[in-house]
C-alpha atoms as a PDB file:
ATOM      1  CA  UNK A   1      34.623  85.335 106.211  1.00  0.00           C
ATOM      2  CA  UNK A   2      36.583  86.667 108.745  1.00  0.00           C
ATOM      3  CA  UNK A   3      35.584  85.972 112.226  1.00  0.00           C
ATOM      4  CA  UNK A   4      38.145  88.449 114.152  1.00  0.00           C
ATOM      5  CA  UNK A   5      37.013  87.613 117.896  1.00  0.00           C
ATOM      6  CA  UNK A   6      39.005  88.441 121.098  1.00  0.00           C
ATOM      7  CA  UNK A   7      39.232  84.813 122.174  1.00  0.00           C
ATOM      8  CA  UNK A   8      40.890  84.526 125.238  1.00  0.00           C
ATOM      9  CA  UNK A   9      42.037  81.677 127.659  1.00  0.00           C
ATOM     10  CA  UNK A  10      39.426  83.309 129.812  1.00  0.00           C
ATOM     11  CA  UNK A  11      36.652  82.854 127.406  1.00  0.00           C
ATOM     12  CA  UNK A  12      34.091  80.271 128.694  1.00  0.00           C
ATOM     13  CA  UNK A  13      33.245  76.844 126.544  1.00  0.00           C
ATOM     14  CA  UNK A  14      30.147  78.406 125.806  1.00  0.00           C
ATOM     15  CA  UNK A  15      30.819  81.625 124.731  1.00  0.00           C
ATOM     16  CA  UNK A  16      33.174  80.308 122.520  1.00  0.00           C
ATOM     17  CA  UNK A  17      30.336  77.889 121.476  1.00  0.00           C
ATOM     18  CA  UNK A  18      27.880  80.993 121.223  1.00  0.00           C
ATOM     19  CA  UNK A  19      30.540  82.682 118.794  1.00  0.00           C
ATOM     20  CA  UNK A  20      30.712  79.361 116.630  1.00  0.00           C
ATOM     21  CA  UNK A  21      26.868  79.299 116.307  1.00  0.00           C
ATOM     22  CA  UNK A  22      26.404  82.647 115.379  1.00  0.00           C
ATOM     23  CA  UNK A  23      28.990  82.247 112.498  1.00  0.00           C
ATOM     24  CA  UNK A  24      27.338  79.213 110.953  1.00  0.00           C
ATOM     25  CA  UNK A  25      24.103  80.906 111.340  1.00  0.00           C
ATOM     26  CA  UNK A  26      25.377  83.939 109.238  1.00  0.00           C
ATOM     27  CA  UNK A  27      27.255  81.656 106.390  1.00  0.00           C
ATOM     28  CA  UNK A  28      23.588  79.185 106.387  1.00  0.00           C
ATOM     29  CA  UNK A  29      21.565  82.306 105.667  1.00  0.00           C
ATOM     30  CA  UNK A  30      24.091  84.284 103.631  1.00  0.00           C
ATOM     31  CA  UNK A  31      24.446  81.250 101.329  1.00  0.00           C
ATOM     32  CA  UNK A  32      27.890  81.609 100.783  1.00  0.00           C
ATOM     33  CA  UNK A  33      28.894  78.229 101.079  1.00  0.00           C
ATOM     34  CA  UNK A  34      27.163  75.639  99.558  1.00  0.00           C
ATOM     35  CA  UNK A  35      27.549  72.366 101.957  1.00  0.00           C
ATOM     36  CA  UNK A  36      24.626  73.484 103.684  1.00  0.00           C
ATOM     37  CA  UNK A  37      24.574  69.396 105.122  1.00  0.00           C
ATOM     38  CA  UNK A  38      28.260  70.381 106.592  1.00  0.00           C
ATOM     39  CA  UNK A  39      26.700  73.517 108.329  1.00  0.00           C
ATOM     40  CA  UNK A  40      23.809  72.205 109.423  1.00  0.00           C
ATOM     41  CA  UNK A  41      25.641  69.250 111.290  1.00  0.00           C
ATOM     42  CA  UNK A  42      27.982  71.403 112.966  1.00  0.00           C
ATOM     43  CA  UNK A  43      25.442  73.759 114.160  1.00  0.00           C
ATOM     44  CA  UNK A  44      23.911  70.109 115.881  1.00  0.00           C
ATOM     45  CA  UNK A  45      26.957  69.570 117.033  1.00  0.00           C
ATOM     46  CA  UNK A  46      27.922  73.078 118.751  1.00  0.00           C
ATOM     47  CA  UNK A  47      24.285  72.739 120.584  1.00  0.00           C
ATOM     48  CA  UNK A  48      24.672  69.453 121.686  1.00  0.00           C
ATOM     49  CA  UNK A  49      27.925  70.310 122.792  1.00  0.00           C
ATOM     50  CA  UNK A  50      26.820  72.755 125.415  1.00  0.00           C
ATOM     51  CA  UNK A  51      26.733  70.361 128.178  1.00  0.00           C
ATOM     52  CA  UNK A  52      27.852  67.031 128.964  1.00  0.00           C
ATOM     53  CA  UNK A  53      24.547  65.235 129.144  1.00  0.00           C
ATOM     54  CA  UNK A  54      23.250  66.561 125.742  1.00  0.00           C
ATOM     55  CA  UNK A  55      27.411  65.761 123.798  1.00  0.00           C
ATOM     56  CA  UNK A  56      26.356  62.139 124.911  1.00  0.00           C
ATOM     57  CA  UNK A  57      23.051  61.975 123.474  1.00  0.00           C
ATOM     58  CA  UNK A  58      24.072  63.877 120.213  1.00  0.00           C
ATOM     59  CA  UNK A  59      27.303  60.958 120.187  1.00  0.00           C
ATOM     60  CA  UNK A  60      25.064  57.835 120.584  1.00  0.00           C
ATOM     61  CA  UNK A  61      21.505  58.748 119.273  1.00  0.00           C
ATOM     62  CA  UNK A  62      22.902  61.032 116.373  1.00  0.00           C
ATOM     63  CA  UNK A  63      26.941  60.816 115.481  1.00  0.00           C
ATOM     64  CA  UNK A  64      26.573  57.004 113.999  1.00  0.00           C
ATOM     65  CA  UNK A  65      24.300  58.169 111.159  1.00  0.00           C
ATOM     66  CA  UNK A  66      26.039  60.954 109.624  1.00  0.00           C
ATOM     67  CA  UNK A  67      27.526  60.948 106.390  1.00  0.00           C
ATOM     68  CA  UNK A  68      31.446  60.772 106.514  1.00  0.00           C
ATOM     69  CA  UNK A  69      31.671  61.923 102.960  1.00  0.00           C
ATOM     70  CA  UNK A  70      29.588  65.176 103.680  1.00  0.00           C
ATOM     71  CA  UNK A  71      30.971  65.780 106.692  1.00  0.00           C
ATOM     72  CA  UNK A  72      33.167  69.163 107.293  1.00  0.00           C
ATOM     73  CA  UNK A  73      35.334  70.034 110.658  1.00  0.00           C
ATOM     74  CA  UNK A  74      34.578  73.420 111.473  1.00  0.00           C
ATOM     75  CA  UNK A  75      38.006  74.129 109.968  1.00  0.00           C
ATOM     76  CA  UNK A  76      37.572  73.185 106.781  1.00  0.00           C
ATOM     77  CA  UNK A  77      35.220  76.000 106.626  1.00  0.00           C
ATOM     78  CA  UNK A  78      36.194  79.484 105.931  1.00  0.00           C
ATOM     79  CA  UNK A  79      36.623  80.820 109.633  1.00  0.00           C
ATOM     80  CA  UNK A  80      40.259  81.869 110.220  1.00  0.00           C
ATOM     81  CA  UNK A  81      39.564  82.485 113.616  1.00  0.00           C
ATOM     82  CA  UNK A  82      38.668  78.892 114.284  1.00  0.00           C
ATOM     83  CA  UNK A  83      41.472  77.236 111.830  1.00  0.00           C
ATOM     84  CA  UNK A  84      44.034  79.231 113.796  1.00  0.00           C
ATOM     85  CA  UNK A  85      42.739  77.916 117.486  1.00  0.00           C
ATOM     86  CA  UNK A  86      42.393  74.686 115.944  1.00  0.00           C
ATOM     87  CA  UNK A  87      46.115  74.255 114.440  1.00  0.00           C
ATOM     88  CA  UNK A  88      47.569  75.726 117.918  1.00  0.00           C
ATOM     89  CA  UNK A  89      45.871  73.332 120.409  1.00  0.00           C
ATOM     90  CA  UNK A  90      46.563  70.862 117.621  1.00  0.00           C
ATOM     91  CA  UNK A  91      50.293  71.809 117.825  1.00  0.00           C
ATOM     92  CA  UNK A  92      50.375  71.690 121.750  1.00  0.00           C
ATOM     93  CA  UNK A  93      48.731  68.157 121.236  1.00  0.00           C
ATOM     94  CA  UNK A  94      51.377  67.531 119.312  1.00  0.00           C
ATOM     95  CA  UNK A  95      54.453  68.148 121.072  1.00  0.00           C
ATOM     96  CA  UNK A  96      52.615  65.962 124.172  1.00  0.00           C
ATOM     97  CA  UNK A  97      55.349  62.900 125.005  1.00  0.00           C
ATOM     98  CA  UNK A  98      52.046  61.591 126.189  1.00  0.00           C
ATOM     99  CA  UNK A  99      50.160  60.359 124.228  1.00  0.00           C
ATOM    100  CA  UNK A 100      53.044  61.114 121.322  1.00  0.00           C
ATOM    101  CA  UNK A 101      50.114  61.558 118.445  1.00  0.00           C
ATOM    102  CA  UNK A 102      52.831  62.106 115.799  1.00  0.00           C
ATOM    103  CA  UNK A 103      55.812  60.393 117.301  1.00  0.00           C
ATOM    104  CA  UNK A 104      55.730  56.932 115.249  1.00  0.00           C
ATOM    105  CA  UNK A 105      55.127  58.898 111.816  1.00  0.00           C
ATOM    106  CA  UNK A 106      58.252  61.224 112.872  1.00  0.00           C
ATOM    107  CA  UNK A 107      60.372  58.454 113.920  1.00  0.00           C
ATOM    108  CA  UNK A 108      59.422  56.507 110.643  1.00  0.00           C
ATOM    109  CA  UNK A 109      60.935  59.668 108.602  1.00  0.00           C
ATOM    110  CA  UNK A 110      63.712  60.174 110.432  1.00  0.00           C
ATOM    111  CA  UNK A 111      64.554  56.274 110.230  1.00  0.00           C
ATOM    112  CA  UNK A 112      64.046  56.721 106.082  1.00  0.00           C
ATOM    113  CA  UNK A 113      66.544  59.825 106.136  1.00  0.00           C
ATOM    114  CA  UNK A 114      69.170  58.161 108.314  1.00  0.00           C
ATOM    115  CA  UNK A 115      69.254  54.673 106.180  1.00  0.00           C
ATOM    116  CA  UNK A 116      69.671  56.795 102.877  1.00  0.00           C
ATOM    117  CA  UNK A 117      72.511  56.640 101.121  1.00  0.00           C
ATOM    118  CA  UNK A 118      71.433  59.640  98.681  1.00  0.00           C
ATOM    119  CA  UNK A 119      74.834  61.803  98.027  1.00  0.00           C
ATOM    120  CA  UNK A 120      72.421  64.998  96.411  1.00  0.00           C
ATOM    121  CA  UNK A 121      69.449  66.318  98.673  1.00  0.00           C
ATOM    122  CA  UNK A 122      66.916  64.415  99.734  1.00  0.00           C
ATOM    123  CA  UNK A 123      63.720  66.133  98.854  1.00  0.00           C
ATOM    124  CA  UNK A 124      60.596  65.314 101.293  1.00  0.00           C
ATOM    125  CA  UNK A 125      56.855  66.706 100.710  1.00  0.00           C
ATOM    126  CA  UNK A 126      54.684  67.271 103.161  1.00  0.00           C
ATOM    127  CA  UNK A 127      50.938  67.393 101.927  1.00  0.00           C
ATOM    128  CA  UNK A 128      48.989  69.685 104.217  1.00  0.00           C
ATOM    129  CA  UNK A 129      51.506  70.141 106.220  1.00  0.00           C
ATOM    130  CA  UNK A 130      49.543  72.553 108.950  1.00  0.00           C
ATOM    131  CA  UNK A 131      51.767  74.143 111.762  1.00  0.00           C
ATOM    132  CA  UNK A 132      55.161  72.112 110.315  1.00  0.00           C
ATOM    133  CA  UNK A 133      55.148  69.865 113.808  1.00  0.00           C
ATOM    134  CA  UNK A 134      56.269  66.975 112.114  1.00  0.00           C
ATOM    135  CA  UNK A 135      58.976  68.384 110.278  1.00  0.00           C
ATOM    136  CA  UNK A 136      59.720  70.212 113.427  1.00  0.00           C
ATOM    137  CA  UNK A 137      60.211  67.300 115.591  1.00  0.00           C
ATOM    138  CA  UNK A 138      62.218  65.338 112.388  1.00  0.00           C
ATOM    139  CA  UNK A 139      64.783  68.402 112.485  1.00  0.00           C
ATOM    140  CA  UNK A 140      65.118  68.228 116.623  1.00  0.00           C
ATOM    141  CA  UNK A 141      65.744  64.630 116.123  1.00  0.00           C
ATOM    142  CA  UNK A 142      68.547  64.932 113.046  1.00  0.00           C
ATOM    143  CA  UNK A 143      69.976  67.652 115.185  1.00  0.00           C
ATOM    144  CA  UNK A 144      70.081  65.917 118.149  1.00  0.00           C
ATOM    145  CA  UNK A 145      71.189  62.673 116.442  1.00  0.00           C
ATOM    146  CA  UNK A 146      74.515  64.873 114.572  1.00  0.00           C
ATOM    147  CA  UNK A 147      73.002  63.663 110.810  1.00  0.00           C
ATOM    148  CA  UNK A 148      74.827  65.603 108.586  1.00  0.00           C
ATOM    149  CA  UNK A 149      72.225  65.283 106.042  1.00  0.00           C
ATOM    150  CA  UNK A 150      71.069  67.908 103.525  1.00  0.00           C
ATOM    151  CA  UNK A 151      67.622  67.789 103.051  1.00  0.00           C
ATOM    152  CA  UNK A 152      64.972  70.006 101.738  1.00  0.00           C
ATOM    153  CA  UNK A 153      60.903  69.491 103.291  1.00  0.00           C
ATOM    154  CA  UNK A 154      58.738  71.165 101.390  1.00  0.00           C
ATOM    155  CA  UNK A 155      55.854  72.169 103.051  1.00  0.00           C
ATOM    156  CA  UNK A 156      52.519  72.589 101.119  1.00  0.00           C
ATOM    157  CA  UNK A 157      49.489  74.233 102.729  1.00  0.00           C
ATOM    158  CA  UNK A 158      46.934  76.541 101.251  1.00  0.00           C
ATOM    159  CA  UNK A 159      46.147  78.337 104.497  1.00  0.00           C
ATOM    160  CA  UNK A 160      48.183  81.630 105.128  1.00  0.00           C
ATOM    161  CA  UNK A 161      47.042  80.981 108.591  1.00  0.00           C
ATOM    162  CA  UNK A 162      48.962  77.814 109.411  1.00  0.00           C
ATOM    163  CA  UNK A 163      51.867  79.313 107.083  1.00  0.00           C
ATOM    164  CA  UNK A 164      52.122  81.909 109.804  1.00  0.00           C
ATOM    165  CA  UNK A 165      51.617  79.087 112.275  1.00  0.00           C
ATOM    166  CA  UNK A 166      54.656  76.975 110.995  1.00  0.00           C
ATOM    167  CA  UNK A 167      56.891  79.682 110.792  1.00  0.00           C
ATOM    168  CA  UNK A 168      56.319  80.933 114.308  1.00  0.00           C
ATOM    169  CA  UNK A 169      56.938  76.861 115.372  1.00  0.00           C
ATOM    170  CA  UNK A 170      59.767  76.491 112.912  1.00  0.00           C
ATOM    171  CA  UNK A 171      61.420  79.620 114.788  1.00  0.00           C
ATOM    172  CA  UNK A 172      63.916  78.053 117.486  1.00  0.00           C
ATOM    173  CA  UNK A 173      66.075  76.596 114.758  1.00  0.00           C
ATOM    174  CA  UNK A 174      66.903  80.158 113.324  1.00  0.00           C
ATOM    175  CA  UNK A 175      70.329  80.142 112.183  1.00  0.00           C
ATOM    176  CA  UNK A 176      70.172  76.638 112.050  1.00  0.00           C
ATOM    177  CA  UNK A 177      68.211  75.826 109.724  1.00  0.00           C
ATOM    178  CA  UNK A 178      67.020  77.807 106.457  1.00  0.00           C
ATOM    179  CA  UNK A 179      63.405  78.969 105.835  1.00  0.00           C
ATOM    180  CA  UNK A 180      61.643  80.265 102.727  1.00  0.00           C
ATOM    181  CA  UNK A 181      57.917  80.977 101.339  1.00  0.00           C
ATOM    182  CA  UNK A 182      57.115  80.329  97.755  1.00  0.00           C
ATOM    183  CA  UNK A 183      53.761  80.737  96.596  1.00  0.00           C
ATOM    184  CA  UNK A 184      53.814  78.203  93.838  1.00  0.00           C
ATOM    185  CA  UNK A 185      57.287  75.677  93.909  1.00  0.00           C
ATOM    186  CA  UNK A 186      58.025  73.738  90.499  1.00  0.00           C
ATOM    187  CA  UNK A 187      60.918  72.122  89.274  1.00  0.00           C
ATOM    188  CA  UNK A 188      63.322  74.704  87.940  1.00  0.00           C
ATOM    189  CA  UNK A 189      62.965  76.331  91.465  1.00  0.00           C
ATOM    190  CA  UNK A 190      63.577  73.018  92.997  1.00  0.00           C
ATOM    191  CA  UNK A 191      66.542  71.836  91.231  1.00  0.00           C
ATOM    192  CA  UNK A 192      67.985  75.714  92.177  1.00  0.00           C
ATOM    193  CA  UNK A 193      67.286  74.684  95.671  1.00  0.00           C
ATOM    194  CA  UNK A 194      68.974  70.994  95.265  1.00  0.00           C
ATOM    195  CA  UNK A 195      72.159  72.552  93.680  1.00  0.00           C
ATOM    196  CA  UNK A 196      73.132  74.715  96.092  1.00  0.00           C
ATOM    197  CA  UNK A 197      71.942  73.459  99.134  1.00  0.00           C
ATOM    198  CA  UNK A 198      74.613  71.854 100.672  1.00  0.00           C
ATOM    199  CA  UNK A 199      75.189  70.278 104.271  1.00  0.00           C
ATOM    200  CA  UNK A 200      71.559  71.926 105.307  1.00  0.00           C
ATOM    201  CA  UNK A 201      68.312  71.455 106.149  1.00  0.00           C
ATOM    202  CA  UNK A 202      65.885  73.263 104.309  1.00  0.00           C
ATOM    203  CA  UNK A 203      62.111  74.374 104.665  1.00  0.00           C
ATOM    204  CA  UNK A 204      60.091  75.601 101.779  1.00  0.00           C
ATOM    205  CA  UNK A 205      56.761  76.188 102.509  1.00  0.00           C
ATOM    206  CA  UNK A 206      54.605  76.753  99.730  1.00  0.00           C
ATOM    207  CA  UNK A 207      50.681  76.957  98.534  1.00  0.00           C
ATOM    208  CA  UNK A 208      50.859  74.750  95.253  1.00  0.00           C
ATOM    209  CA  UNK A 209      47.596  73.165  94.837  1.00  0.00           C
ATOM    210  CA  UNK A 210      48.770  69.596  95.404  1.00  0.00           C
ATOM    211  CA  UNK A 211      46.293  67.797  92.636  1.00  0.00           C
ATOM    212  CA  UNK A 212      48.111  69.737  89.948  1.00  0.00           C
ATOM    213  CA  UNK A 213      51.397  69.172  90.550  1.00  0.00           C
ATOM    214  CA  UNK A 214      51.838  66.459  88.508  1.00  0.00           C
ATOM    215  CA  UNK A 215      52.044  69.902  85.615  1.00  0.00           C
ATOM    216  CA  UNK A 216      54.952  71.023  87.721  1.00  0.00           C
ATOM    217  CA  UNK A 217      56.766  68.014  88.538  1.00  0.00           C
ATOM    218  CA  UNK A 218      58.339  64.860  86.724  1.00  0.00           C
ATOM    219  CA  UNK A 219      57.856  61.302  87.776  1.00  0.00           C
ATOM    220  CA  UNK A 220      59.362  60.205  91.070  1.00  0.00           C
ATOM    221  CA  UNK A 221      60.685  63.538  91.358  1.00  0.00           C
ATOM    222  CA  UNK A 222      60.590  63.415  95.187  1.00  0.00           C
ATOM    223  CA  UNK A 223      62.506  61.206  97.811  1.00  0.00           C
ATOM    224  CA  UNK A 224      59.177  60.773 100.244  1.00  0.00           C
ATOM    225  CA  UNK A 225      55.545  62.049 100.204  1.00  0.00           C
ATOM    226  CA  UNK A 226      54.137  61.840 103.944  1.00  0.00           C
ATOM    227  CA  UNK A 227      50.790  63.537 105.271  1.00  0.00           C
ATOM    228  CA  UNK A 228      49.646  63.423 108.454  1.00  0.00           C
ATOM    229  CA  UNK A 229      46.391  63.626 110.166  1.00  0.00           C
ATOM    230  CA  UNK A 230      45.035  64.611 106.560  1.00  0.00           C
ATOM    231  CA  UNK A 231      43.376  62.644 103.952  1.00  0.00           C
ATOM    232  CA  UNK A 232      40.278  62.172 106.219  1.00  0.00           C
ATOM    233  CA  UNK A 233      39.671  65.945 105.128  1.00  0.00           C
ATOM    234  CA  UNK A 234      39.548  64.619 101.600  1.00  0.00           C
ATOM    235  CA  UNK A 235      36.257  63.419  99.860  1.00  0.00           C
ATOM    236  CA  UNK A 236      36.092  60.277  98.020  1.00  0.00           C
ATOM    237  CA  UNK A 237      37.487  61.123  94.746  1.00  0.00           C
ATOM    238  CA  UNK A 238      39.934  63.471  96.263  1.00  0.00           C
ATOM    239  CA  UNK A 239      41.514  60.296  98.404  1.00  0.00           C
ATOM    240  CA  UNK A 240      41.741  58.723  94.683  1.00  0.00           C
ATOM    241  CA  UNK A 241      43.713  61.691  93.656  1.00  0.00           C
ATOM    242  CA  UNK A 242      45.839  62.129  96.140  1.00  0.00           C
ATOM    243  CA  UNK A 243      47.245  58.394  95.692  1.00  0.00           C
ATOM    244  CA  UNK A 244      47.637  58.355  92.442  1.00  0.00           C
ATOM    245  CA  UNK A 245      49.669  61.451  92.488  1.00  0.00           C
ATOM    246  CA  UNK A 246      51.892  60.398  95.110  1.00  0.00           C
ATOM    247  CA  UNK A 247      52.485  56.933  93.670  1.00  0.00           C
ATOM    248  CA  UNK A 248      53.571  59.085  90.150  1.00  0.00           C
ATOM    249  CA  UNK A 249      55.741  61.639  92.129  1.00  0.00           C
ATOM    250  CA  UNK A 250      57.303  59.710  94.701  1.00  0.00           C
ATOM    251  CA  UNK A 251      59.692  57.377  95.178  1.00  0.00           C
ATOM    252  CA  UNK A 252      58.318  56.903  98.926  1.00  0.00           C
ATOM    253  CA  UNK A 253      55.021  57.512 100.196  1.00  0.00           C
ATOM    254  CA  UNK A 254      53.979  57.464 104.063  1.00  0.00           C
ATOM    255  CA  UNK A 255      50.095  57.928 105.108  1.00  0.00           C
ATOM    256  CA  UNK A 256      49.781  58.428 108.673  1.00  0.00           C
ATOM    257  CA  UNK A 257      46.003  59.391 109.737  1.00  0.00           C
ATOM    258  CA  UNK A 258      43.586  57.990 112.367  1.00  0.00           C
ATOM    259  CA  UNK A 259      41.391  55.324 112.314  1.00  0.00           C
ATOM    260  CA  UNK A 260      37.693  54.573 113.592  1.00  0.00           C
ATOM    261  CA  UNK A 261      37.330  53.701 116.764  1.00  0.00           C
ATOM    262  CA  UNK A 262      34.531  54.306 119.209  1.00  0.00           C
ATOM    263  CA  UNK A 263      36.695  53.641 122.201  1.00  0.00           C
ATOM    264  CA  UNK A 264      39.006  56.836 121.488  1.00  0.00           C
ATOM    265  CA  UNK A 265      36.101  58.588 120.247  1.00  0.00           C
ATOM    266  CA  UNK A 266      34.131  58.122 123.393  1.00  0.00           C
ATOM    267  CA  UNK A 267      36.881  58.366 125.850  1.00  0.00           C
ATOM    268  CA  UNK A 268      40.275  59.590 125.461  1.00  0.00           C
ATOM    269  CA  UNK A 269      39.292  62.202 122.804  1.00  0.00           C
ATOM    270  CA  UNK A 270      36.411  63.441 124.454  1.00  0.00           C
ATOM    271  CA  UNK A 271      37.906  63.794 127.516  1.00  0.00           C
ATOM    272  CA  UNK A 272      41.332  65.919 125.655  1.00  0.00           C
ATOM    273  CA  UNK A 273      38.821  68.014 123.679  1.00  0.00           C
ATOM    274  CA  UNK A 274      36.354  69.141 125.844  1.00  0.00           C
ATOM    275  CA  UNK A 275      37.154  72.327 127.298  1.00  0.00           C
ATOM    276  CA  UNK A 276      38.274  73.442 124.009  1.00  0.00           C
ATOM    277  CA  UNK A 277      34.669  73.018 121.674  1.00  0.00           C
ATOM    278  CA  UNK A 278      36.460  73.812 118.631  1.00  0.00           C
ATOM    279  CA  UNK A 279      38.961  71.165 118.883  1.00  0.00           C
ATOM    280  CA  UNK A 280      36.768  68.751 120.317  1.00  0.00           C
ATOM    281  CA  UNK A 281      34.867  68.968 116.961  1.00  0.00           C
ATOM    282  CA  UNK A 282      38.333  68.564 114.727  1.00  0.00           C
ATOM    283  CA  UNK A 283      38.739  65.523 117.069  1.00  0.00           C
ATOM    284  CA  UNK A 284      35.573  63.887 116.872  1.00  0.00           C
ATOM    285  CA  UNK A 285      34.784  64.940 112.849  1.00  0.00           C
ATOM    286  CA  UNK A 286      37.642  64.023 112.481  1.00  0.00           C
ATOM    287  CA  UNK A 287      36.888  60.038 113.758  1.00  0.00           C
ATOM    288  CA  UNK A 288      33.792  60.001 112.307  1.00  0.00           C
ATOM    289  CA  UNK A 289      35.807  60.535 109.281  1.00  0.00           C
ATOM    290  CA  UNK A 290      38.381  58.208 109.263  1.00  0.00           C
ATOM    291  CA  UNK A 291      39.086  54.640 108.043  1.00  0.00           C
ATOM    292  CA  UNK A 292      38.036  51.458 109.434  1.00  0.00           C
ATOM    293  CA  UNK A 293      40.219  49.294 110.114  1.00  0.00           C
ATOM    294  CA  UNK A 294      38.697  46.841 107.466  1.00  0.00           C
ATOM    295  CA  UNK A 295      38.822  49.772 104.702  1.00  0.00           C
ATOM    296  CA  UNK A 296      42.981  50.197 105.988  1.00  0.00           C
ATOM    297  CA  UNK A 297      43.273  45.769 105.414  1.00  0.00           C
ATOM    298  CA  UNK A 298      41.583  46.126 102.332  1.00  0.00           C
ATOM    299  CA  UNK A 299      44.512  48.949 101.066  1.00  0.00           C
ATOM    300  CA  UNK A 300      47.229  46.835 102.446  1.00  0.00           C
ATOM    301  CA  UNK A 301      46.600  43.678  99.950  1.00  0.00           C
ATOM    302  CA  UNK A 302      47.330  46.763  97.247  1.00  0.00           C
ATOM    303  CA  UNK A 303      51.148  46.701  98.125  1.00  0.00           C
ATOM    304  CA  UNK A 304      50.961  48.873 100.688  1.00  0.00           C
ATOM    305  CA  UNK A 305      52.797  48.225 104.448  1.00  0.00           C
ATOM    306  CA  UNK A 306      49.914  48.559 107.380  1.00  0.00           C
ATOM    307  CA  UNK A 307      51.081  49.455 110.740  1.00  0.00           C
ATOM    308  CA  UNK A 308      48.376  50.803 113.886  1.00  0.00           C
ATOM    309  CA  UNK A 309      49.453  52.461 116.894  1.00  0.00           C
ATOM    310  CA  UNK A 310      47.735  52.054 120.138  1.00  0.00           C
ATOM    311  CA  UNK A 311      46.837  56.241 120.044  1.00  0.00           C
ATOM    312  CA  UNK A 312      44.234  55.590 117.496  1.00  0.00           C
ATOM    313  CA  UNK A 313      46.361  55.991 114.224  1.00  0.00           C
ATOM    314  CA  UNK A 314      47.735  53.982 111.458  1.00  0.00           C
ATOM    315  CA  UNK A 315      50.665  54.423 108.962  1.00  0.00           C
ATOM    316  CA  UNK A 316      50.364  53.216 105.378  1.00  0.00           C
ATOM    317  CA  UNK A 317      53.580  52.784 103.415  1.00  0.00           C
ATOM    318  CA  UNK A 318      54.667  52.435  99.983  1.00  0.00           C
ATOM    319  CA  UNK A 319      57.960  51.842  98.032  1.00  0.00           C
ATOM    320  CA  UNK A 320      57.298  52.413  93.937  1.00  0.00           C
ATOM    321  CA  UNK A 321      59.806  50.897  92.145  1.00  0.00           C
END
């Protein structure tokens, strides 16, 4: 569907909310997408939403008995508009010193790249890699640091919109840095890219449908799989997937996501989200979504390293050997 709306800094929280609504009322009755629980939750949640006093009831009386596994953000359905203002306040979240939402992820790449003795290209895959913030704030730091590493992120996200997104972000290091789209990256490409790219950091950003690269790729083919602030979009089985292929295709994996927790979810992400209703639902979906912290203990007796941060997010780690 696309929702083309002049959305505007001047547009009011509730006509913004009054556009939302009347494009999950369309999709409900058109019947063109068939998580009618996902619709019919976010159409609560945009009414509830329209002031404070009703957000609060909706949070306590309703939030705590939804289904995690049905649930959908707003931009996980198709609404371009919406994905687009979502990844761009998500972005200027992003680049925040304060609270630093992706900071410990970035420095825990850029701490993997500097201790690597590697002499060919180290190859790092970002899995939904949205607006490219993370690799964004990685390059800043090798750049400001002098690393004379050559490295190659590939960057895989199925939306053109945050494709566009990243490369606008990605932008200030023209010249510096190189910068390509491929629709589909395998392995001949890749080991084009690894022989001749020498002394530089490299982007790739690319729409491969990440469960079946496993029929482009060999084992351990890649230095470091990291996502961020993605696998709560996943369903069950999905999260299975997405596991199993990183363990088979690389020889580093990093998980960084959020993690239940009614204080943030009450407080400090209410209070960031709410003059922007379409973020405020990625935000609060979003925790509704996540791990417990039980469910992240339970993963770290399977090998892998636990670490939570004080902004409401955890980093899983794995070395396959």
């Amino acid at each position: 569907m696309d929702n083309t709306y002049n959305i505007t800094k001047a547009s009011s929280r509730i006509e913004i909310i009054n556009h939302v609504l009347g494009d999950l009322k369309k999709i409900k009755e058109e019947k063109s997408f068939d998580n009618i629980y996902a619709i019919d939750e976010n159409i609560s949640f945009f009414l509830s939403s329209k002031s404070i006093v009703t957000y609060f009831n909706w949070l306590f009386r309703k939030a705590t008995k939804l289904d995690k596994y049905k649930l959908l953000e707003l931009t996980d359905l198709p609404f371009p508009t919406w994905d687009q203002k979502m990844h761009l306040k998500l972005i200027e979240l992003e680049k925040r010193k304060f609270p630093g939402l992706i900071k410990p992820l970035v420095d825990k790449i850029f701490n993997f790249i500097n201790s690597n003795k590697k002499d060919s290209p180290l190859v790092l895959v970002n899995f939904g890699s949205g607006g490219a913030e993370v690799e964004k704030q990685v390059i800043k730091k090798l750049l400001d640091h002098n690393l004379d590493k050559s490295i190659i992120f590939i960057s895989i996200d199925k939306s053109l919109v945050t494709h566009a997104i990243a490369k606008n972000n990605l932008k200030e290091f023209s010249g510096i840095i190189d910068i390509e789209e491929i629709v589909n990256i395998n392995e001949d490409i890749l080991d084009k890219e690894i022989k001749f790219n020498v002394n530089k950091i490299k982007v790739i950003l690319c729409q491969n449908d990440i469960f079946n690269l496993f029929k482009e790729f060999n084992n351990r083919k890649f230095d470091l799989i990291f996502h961020s602030l993605f696998k709560h979009h996943l369903n069950y089985e999905d999260k299975e997937k997405l596991d199993l292929i990183s363990s088979n295709l690389a020889k580093n994996i990093i998980e960084y996501d959020g993690y239940k927790s009614w204080f943030h979810i009450v407080i400090p992400h209410t209070i960031t989200g709410w003059h922007d209703p379409v973020f405020l639902n990625a935000t609060i979906f979003s925790d509704l979504r996540y791990f417990t912290r039980h469910e992240l203990k339970e993963k770290k007796q399977n090998g892998w390293e636990l670490s939570l941060f004080k902004v409401g997010t955890y980093a899983l780690e794995k070395t396959n050997r």
